[in-house]
Structures are given as C-alpha cells and as structure tokens.
C-alpha atoms as a PDB file:
ATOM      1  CA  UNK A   1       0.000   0.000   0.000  1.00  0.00           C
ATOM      2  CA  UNK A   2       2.903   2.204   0.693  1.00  0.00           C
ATOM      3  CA  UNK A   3       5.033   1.132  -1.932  1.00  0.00           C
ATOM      4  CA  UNK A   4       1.733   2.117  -4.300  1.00  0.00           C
ATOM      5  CA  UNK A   5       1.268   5.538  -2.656  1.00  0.00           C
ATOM      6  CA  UNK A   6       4.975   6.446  -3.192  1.00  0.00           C
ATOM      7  CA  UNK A   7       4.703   5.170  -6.995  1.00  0.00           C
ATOM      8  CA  UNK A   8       1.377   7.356  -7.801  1.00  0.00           C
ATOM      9  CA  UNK A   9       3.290  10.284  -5.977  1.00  0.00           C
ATOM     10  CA  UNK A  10       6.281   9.866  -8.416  1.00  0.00           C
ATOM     11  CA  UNK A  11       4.451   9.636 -11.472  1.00  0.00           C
ATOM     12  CA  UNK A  12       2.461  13.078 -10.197  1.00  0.00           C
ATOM     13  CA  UNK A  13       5.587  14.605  -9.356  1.00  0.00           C
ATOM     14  CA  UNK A  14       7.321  13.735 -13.010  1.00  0.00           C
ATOM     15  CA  UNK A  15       3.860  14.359 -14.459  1.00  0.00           C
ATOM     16  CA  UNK A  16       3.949  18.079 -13.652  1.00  0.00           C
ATOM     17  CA  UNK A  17       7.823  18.636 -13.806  1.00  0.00           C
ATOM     18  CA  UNK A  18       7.663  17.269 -17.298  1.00  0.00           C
ATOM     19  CA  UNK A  19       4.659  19.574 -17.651  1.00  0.00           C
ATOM     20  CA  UNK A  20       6.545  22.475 -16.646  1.00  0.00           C
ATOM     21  CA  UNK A  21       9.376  21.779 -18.984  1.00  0.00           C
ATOM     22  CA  UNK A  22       7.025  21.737 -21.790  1.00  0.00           C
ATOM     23  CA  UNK A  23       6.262  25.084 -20.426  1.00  0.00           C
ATOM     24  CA  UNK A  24       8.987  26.394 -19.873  1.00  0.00           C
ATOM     25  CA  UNK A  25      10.192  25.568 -23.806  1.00  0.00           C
ATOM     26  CA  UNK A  26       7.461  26.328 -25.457  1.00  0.00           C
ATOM     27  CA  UNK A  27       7.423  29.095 -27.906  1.00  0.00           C
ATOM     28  CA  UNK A  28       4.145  30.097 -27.574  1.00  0.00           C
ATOM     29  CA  UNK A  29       4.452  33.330 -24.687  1.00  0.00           C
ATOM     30  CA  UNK A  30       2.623  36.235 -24.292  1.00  0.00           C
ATOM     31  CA  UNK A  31       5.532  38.065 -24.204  1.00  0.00           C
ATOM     32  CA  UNK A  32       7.016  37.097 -27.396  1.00  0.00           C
ATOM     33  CA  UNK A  33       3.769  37.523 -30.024  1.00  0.00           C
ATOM     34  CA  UNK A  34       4.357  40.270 -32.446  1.00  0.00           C
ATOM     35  CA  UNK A  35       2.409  43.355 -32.166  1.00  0.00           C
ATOM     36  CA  UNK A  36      -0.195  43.689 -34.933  1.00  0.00           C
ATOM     37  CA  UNK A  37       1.113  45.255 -38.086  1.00  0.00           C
ATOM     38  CA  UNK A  38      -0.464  48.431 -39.353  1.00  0.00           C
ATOM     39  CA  UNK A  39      -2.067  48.448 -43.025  1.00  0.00           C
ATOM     40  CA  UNK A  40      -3.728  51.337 -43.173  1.00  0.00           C
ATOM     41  CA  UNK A  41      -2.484  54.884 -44.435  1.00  0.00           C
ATOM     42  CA  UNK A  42      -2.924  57.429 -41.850  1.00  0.00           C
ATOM     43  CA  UNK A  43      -1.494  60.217 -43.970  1.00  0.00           C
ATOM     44  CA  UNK A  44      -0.133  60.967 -47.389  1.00  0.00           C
ATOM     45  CA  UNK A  45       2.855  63.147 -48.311  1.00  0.00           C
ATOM     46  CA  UNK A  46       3.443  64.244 -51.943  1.00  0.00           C
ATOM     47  CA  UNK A  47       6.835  66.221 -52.422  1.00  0.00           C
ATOM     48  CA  UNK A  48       9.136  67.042 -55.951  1.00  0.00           C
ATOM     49  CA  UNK A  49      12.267  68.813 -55.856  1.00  0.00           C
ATOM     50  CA  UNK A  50      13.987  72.471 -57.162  1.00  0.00           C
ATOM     51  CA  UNK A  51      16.939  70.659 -59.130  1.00  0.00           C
ATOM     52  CA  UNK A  52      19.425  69.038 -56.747  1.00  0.00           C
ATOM     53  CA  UNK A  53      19.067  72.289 -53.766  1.00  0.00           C
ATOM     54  CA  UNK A  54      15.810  70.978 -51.954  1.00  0.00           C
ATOM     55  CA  UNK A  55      12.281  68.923 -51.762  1.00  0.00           C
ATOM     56  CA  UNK A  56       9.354  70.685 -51.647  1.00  0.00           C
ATOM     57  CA  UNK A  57       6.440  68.939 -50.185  1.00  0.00           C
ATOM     58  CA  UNK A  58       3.604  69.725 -52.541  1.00  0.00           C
ATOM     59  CA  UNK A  59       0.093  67.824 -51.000  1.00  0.00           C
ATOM     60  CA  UNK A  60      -0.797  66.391 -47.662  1.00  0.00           C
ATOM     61  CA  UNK A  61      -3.596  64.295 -46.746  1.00  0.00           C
ATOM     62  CA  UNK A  62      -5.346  62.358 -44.259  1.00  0.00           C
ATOM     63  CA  UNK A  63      -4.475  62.510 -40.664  1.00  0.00           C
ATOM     64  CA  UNK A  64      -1.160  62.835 -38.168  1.00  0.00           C
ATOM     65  CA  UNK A  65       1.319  64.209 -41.047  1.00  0.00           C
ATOM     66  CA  UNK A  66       1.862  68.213 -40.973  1.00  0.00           C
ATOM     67  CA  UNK A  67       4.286  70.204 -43.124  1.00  0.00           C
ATOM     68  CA  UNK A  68       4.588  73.348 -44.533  1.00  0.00           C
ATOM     69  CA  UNK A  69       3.667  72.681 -48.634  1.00  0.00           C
ATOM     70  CA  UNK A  70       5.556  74.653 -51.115  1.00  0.00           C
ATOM     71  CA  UNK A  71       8.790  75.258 -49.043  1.00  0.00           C
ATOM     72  CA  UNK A  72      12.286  74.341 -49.298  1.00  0.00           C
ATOM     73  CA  UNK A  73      13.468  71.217 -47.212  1.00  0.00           C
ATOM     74  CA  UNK A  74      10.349  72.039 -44.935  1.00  0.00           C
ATOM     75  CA  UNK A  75      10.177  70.085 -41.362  1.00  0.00           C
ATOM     76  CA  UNK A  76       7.913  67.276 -41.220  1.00  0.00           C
ATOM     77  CA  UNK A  77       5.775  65.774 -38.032  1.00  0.00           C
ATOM     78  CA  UNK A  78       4.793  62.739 -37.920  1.00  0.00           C
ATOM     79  CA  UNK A  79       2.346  60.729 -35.155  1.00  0.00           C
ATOM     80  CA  UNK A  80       4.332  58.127 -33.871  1.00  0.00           C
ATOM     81  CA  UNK A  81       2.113  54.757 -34.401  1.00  0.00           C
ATOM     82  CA  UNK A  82       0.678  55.769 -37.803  1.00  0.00           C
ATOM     83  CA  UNK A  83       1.289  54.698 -41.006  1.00  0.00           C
ATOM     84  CA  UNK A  84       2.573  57.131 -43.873  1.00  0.00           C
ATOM     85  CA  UNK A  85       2.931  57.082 -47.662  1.00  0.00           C
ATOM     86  CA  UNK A  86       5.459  59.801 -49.361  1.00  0.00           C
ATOM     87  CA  UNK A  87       4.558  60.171 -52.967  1.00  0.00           C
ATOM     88  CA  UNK A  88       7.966  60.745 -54.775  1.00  0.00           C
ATOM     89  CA  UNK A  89       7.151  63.168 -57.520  1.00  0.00           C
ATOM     90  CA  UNK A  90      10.933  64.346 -57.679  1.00  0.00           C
ATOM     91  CA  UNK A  91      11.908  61.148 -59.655  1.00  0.00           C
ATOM     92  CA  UNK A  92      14.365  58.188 -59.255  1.00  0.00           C
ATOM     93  CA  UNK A  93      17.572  60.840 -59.119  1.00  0.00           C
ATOM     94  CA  UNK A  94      16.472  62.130 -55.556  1.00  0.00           C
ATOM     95  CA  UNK A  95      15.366  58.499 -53.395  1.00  0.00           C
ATOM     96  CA  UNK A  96      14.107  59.571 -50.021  1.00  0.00           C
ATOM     97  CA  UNK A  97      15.995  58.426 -47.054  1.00  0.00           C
ATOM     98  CA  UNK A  98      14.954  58.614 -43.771  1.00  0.00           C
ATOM     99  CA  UNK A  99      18.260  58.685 -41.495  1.00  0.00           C
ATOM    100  CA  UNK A 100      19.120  57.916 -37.744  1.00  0.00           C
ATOM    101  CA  UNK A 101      21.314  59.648 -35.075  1.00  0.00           C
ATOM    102  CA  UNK A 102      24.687  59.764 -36.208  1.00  0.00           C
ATOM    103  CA  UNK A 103      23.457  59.174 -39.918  1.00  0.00           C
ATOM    104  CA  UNK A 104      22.591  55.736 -39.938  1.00  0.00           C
ATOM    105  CA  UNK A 105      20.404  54.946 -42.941  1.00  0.00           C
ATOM    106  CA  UNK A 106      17.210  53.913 -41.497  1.00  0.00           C
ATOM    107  CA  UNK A 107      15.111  53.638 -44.411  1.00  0.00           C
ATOM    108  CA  UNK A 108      16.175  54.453 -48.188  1.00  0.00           C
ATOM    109  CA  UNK A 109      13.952  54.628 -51.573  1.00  0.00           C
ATOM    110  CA  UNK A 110      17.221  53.637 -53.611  1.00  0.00           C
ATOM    111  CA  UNK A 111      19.552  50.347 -53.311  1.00  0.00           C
ATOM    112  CA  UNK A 112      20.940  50.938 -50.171  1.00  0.00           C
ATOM    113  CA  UNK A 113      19.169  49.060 -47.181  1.00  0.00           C
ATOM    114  CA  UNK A 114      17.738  50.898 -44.622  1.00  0.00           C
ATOM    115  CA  UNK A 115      18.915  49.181 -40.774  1.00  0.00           C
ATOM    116  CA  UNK A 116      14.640  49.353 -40.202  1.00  0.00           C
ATOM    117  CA  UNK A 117      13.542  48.498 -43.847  1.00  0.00           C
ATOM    118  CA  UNK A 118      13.200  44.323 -42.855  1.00  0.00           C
ATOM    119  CA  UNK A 119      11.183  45.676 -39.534  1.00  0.00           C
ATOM    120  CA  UNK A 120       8.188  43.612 -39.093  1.00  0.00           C
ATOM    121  CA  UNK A 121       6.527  46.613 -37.273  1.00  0.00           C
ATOM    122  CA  UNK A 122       7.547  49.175 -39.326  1.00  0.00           C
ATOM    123  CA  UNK A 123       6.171  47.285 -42.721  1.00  0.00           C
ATOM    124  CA  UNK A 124       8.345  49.499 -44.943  1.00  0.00           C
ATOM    125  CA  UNK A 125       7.519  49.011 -48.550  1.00  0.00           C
ATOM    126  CA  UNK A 126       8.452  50.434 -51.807  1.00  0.00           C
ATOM    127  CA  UNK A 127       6.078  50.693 -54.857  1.00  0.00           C
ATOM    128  CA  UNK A 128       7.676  52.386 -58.135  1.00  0.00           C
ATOM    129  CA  UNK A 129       8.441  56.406 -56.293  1.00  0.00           C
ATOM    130  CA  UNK A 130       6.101  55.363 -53.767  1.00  0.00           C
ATOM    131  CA  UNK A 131       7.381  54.126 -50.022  1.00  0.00           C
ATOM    132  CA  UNK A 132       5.052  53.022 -47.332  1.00  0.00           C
ATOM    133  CA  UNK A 133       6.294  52.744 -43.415  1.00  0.00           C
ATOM    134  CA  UNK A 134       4.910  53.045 -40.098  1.00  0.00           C
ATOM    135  CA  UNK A 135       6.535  55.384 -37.848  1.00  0.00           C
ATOM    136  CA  UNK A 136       6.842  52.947 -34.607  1.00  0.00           C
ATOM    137  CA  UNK A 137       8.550  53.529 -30.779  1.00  0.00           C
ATOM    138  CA  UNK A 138      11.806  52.065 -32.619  1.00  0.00           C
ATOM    139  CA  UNK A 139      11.513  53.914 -35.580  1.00  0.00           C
ATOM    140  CA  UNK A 140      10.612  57.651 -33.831  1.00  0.00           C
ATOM    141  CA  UNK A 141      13.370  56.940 -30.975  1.00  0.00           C
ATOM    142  CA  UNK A 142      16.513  56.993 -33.836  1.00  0.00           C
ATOM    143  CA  UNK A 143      14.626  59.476 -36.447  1.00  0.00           C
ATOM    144  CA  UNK A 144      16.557  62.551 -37.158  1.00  0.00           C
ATOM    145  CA  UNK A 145      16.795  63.856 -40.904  1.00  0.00           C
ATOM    146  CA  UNK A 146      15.075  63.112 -43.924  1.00  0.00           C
ATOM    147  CA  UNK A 147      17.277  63.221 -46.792  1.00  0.00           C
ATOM    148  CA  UNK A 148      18.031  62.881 -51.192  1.00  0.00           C
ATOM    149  CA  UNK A 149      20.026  59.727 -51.136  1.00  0.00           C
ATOM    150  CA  UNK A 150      22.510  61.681 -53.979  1.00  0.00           C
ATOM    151  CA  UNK A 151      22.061  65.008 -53.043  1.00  0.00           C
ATOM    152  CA  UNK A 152      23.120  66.111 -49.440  1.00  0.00           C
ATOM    153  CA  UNK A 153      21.435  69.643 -49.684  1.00  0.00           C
ATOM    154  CA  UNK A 154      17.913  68.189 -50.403  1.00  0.00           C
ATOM    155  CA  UNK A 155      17.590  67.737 -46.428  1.00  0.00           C
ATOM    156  CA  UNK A 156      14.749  68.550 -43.772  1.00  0.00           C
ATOM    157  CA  UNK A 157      14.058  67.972 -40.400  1.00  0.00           C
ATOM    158  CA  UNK A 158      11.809  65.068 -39.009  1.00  0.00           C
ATOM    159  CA  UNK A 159       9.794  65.840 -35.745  1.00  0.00           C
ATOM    160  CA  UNK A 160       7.906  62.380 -33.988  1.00  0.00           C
ATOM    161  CA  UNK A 161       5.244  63.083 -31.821  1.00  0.00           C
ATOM    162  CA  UNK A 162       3.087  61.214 -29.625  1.00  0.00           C
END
C-alpha cells in the first residue's frame, strides 16, 4: 500500500515537472507575439524637388502628417504609431531616405538598405516612387533627418510626436 502511494506520488511529481518543462520551452508566450502590423495609411505626403538644392512637399492628406507645402526642405511631423505614404514626384535621381542619429540609414527609396527596412513593425515598402512605413517607438526613438540619397542639400528635419 505504501510502496503504491509512493509510486502514484512519483508519477504526479514527473507528471507536472515534465509539464513544466514543456512550459517552460514552449514558444508560444505572451511576451514574445508580435504586435499587430499596421495596413492602413494614416497620412499621405506628396513632395518634388527644385533641381538638386531641396524637396518641396507639394500635397498632404489624411491625418497625423503636418508640413509646410511649397517650401524648401520644410520640417515634417509625424504621429508616432501611424502609417505614412510619401509620394515621390521628384523622380528616381532624388530616393528619399529617412536617417538615424549619427546618420545611420534607417530607411532608403534607392539600393541601399535601410537598418529598419526588414522591420516587421515598421512594414516598410516600396512601390515604383512610392514608399510606405509606419513610424513605430523604434523607428521615432533613432529618427533625425530626412534626406536625397545623392544630393546632401535636399535635407529637412523630421519631428515624432506622440
């Protein structure tokens, strides 16, 4: 009777260690699911240039993009947690880059690779002159300029805001 109580202990007791390890490997936590990914547009930027000295941000629509339209290299906020499209009217001789603290490409229109462009989160995607991103934490926390991948002048400043 002992020797039976003992047994049906130890099979409990590997039962729920072994159920623990299963636990305890598993790849299914909380903790590690992806947030959703953003599809749709919050706002639309359309911009062209004036030769290789500037962009000029020509049309803005929809909601938590603001710029000055019609000026030089104008600053542009953006709502951190949206998702943005930027119209390149100026052509494929100024790609848009989005750069990071100390220059870092974050995000480029030509055939350099952005550090953020494989971002699950951000969703950064390029359609003809068209790119596509969402501005997340990660993204907002290393933004500094925007830029012309081959002209240096054709700069602005980026603002992220909550």
């Amino acid at each position: 009777m002992e020797r039976t109580r003992n047994l049906k202990l130890n099979i409990l007791l590997l039962t729920l260690v072994s159920g623990l390890l299963f636990l305890a490997c598993s790849d299914d936590k909380k903790e590690m699911e992806p947030m959703p990914v953003i599809e749709t547009i919050s706002g639309t930027v359309a911009f062209t240039n004036i030769g290789a000295r500037a962009f000029v941000f020509t049309a803005v629509t929809g909601s938590g993009i603001s710029t000055d339209l019609n000026v030089e290299n104008a600053p542009l906020t953006l709502k951190i947690g949206s998702r943005y499209q930027f119209i390149n009217n100026a052509g494929a001789g100024h790609p848009f880059q989005i750069l990071g603290i100390g220059n870092t490409i974050l995000l480029s229109q030509n055939n350099v690779e952005g550090t953020l462009e494989k971002d699950n989160q951000v969703n950064y995607q390029v359609d003809g002159m068209n790119i596509t991103f969402t501005l997340t934490q990660n993204l907002a926390v290393q933004i500094a300029p925007y830029i012309c991948g081959n002209h240096s002048s054709m700069s602005g400043r980026i603002n992220a805001v909550n």
